[in-house]
N, C-alpha and C. Protein backbone atom coordinates (compact mmCIF):
# COMPACT_ATOMS: atom_id res chain seq x y z
N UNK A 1 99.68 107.20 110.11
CA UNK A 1 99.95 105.92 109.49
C UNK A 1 101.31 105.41 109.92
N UNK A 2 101.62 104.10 110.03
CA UNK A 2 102.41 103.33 110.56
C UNK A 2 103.47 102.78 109.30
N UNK A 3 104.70 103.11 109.02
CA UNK A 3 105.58 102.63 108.06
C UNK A 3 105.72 101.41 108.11
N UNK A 4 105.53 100.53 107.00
CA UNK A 4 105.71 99.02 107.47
C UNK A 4 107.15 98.86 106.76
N UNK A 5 108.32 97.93 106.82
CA UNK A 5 109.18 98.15 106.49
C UNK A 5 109.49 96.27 105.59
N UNK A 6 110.19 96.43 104.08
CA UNK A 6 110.06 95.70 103.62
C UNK A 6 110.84 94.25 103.90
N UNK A 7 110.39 93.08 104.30
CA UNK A 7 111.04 92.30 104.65
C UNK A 7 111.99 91.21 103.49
N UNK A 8 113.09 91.73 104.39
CA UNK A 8 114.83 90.94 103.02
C UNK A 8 114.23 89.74 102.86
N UNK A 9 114.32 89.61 101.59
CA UNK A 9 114.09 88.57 100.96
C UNK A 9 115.34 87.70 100.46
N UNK A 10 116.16 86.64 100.34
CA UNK A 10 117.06 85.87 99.70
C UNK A 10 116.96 86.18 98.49
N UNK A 11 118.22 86.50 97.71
CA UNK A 11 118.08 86.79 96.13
C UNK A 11 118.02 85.47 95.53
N UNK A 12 118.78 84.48 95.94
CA UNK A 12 118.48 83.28 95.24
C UNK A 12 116.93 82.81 95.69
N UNK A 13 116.36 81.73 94.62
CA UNK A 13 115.31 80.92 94.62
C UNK A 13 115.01 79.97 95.56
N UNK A 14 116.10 78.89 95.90
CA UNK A 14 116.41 77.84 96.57
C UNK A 14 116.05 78.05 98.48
N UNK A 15 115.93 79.10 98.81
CA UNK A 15 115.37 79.29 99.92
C UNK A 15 116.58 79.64 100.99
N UNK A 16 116.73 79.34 102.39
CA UNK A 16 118.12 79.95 102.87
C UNK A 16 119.12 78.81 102.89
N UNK A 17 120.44 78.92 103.23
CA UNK A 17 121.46 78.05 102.97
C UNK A 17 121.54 77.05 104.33
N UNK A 18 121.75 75.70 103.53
CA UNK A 18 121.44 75.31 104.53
C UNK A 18 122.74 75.02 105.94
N UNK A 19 122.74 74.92 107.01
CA UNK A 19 123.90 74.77 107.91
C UNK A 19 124.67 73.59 107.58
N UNK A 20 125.79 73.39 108.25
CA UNK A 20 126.52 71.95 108.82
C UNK A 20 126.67 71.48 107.36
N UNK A 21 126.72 71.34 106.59
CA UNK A 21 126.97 70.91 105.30
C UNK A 21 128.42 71.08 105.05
N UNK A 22 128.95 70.10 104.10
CA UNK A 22 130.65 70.30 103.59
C UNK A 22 129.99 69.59 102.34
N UNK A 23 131.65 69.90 101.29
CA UNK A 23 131.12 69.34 100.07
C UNK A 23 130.84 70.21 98.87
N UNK A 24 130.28 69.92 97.77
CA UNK A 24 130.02 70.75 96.71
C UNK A 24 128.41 70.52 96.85
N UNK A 25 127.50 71.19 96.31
CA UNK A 25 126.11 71.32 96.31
C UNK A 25 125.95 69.77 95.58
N UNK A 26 124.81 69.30 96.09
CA UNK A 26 124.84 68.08 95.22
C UNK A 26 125.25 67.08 95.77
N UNK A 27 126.15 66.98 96.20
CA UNK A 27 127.41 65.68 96.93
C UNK A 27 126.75 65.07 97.93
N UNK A 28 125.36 64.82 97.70
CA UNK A 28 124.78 63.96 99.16
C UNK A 28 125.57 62.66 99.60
N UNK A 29 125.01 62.27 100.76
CA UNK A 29 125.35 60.48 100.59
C UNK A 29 126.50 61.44 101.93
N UNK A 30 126.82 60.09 102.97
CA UNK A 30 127.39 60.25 103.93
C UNK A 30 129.24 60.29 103.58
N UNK A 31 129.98 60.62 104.20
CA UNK A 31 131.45 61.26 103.81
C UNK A 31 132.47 60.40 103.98
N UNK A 32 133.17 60.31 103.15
CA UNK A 32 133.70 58.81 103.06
C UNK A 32 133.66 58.19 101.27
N UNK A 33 132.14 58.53 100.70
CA UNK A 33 132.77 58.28 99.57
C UNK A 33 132.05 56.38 99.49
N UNK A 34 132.29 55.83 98.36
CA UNK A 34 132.02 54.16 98.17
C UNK A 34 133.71 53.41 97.90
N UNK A 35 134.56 53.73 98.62
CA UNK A 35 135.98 53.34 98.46
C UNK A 35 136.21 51.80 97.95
N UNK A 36 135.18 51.35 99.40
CA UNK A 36 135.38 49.25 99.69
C UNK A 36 134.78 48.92 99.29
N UNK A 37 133.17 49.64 98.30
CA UNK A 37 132.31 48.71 97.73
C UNK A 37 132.90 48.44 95.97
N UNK A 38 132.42 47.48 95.58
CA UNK A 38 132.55 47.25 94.33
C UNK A 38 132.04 47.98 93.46
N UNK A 39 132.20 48.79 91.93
CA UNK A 39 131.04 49.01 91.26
C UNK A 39 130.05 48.09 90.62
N UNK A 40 129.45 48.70 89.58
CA UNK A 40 128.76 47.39 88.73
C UNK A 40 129.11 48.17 87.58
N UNK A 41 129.97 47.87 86.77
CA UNK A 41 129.51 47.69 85.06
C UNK A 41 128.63 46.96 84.41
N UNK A 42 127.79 48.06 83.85
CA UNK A 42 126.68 47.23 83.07
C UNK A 42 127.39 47.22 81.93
N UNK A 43 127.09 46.38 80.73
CA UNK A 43 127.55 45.85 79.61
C UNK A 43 126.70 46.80 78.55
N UNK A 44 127.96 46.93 77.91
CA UNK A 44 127.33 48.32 76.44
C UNK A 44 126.02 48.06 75.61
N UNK A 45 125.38 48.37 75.45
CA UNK A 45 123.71 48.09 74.92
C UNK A 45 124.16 48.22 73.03
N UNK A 46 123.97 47.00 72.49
CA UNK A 46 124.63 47.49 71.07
C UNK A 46 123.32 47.45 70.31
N UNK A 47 123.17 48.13 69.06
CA UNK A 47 121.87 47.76 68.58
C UNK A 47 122.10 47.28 67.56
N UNK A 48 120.91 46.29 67.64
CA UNK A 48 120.67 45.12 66.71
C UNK A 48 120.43 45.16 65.55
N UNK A 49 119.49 46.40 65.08
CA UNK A 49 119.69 46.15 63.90
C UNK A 49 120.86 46.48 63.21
N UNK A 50 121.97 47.14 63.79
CA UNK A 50 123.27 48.15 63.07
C UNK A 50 124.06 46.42 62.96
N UNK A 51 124.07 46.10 64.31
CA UNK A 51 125.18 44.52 64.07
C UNK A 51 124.50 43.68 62.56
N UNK A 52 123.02 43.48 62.50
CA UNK A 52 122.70 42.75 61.94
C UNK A 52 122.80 43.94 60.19
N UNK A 53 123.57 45.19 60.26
CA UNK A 53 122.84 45.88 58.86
C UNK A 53 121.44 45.55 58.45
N UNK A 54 120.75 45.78 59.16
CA UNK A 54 119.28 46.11 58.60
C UNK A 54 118.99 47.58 57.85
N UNK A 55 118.81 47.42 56.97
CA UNK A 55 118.16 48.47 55.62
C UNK A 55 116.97 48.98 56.23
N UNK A 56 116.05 48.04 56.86
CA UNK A 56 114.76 48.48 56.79
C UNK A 56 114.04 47.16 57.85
N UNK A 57 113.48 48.08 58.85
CA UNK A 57 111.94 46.88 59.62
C UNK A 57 110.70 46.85 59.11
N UNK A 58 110.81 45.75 58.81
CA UNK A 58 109.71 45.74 58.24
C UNK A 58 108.28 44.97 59.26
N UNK A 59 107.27 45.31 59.04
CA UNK A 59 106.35 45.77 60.10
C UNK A 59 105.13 44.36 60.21
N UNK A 60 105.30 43.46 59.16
CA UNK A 60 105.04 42.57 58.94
C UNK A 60 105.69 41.29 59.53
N UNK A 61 106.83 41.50 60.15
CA UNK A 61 107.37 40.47 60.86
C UNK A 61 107.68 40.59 62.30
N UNK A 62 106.55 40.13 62.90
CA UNK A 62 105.76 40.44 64.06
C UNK A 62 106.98 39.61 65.00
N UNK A 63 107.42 38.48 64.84
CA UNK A 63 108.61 37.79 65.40
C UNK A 63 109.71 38.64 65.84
N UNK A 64 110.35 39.53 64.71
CA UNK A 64 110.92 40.61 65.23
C UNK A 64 110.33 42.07 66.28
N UNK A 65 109.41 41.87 65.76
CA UNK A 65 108.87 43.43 66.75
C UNK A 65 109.10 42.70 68.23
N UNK A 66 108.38 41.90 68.09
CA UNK A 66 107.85 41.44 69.72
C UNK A 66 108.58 42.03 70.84
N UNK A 67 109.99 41.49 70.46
CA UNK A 67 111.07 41.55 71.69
C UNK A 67 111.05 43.38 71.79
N UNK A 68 110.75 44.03 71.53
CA UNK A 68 110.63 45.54 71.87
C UNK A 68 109.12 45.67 72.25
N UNK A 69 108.40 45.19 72.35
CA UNK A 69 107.28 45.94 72.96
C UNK A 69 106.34 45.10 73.77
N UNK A 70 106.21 46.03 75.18
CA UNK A 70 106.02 44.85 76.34
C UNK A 70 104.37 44.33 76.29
N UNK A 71 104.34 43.50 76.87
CA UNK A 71 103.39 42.37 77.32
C UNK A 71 102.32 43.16 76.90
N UNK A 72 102.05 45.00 77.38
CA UNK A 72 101.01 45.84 77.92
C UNK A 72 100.54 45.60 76.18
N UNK A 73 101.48 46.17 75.22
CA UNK A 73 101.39 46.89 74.20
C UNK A 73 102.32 48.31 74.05
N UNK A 74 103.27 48.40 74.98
CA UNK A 74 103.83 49.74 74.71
C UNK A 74 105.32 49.32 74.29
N UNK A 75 106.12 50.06 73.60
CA UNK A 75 107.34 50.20 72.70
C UNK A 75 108.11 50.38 73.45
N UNK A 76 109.05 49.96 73.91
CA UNK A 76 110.26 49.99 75.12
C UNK A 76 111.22 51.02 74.35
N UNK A 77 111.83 51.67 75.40
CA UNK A 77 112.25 52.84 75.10
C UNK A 77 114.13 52.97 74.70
N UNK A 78 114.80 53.05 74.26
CA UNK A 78 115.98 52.99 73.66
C UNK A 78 116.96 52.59 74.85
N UNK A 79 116.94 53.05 75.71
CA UNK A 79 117.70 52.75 76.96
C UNK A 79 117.36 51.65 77.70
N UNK A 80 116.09 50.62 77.41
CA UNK A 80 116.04 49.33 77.68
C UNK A 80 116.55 48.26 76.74
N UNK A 81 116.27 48.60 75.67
CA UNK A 81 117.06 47.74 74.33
C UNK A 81 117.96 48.16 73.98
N UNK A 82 118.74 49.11 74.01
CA UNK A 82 119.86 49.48 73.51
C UNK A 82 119.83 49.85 71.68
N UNK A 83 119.35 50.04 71.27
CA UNK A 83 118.64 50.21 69.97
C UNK A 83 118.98 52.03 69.49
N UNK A 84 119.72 52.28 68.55
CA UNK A 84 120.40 53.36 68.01
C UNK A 84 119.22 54.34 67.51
N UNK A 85 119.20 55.68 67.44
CA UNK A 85 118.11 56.82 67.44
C UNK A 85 117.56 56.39 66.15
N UNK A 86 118.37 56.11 65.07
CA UNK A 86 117.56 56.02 63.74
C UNK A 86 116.73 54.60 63.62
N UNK A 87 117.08 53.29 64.43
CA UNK A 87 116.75 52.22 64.25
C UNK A 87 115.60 52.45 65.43
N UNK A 88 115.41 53.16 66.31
CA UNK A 88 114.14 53.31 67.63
C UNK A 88 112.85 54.11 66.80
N UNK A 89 113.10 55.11 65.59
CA UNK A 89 112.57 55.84 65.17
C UNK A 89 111.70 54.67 64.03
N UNK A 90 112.26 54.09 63.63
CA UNK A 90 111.93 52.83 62.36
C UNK A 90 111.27 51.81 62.88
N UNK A 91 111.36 51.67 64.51
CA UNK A 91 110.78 50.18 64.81
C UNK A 91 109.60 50.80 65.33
N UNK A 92 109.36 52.01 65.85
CA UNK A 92 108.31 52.71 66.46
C UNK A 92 106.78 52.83 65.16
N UNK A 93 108.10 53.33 63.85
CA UNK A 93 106.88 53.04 62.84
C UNK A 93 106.50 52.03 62.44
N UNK A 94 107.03 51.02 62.31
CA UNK A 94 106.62 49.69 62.39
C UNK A 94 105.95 48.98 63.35
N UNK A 95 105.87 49.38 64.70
CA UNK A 95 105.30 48.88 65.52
C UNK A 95 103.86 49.45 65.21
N UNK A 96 103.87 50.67 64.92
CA UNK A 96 102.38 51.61 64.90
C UNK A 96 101.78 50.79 63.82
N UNK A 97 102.24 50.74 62.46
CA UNK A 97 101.78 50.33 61.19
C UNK A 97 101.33 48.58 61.49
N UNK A 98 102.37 48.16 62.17
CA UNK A 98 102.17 46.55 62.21
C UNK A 98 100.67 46.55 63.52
N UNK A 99 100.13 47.90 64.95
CA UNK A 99 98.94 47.85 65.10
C UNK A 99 98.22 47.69 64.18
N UNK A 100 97.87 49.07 63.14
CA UNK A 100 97.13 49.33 62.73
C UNK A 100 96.26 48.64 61.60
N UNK A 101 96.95 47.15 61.21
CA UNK A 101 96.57 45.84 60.97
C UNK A 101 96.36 45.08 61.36
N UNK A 102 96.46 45.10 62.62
CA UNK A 102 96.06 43.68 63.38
C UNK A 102 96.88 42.81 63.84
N UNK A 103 98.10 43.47 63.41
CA UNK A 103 99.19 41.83 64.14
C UNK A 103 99.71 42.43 65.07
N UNK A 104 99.86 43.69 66.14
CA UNK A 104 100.07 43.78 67.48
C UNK A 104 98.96 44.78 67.88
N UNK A 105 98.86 44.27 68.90
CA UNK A 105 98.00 44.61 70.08
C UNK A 105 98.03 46.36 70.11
N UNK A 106 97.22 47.06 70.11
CA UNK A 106 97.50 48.50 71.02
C UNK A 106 97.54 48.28 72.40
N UNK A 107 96.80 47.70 73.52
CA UNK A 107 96.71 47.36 74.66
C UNK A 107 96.24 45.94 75.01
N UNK A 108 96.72 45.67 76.50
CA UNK A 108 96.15 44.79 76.77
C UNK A 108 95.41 45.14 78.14
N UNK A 109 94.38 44.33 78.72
CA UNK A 109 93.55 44.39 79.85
C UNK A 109 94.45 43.82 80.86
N UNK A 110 94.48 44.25 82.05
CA UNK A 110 94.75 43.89 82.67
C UNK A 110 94.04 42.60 83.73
């Protein structure tokens, strides 16, 4: 019988390292950096109901829901409205409750 002998394997996962690279892992994008371009600040997302002190959404006033949930029927997600964890959690139930009567849509057809 013929000894077969076990072939080295890389202890890391990621596979072998790669050549010609500088930098920290991660740091794609050509070297140099964005020095001469401008950034963009986007503008702070405040939520509406905290400016306005809202107590409570109420699920019946379909005027308010609207602007959170798109054309399709689906609930836009906190990082498009800017809308605070406890006030996304309240409009979500209101959006469901205000379906489940008839004054918003679950879907629409395309």
């Amino acid at each position: 019988m013929s000894e077969q002998q076990p072939v080295p394997r890389p202890s890391h996962a990621g596979g072998p390292p790669r050549e010609g690279r500088s930098g920290p892992p991660g740091a794609g994008g050509p070297p140099g950096g964005r020095r001469g371009k401008r950034q963009y600040f986007r503008k702070k997302k405040v939520c509406r109901f905290c400016v306005e002190k809202v107590d409570f959404i109420d699920y019946k006033k379909v005027e308010m829901l609207q602007p959170f949930v798109q054309e399709r029927g689906k609930i836009l997600p906190r990082r498009m409205t800017g809308t605070c964890s406890k006030h996304q959690r309240w409009l979500g139930v209101a959006v469901k409750r205000a379906r489940n009567i008839a004054l918003l849509p679950f879907a629409t057809e395309l």
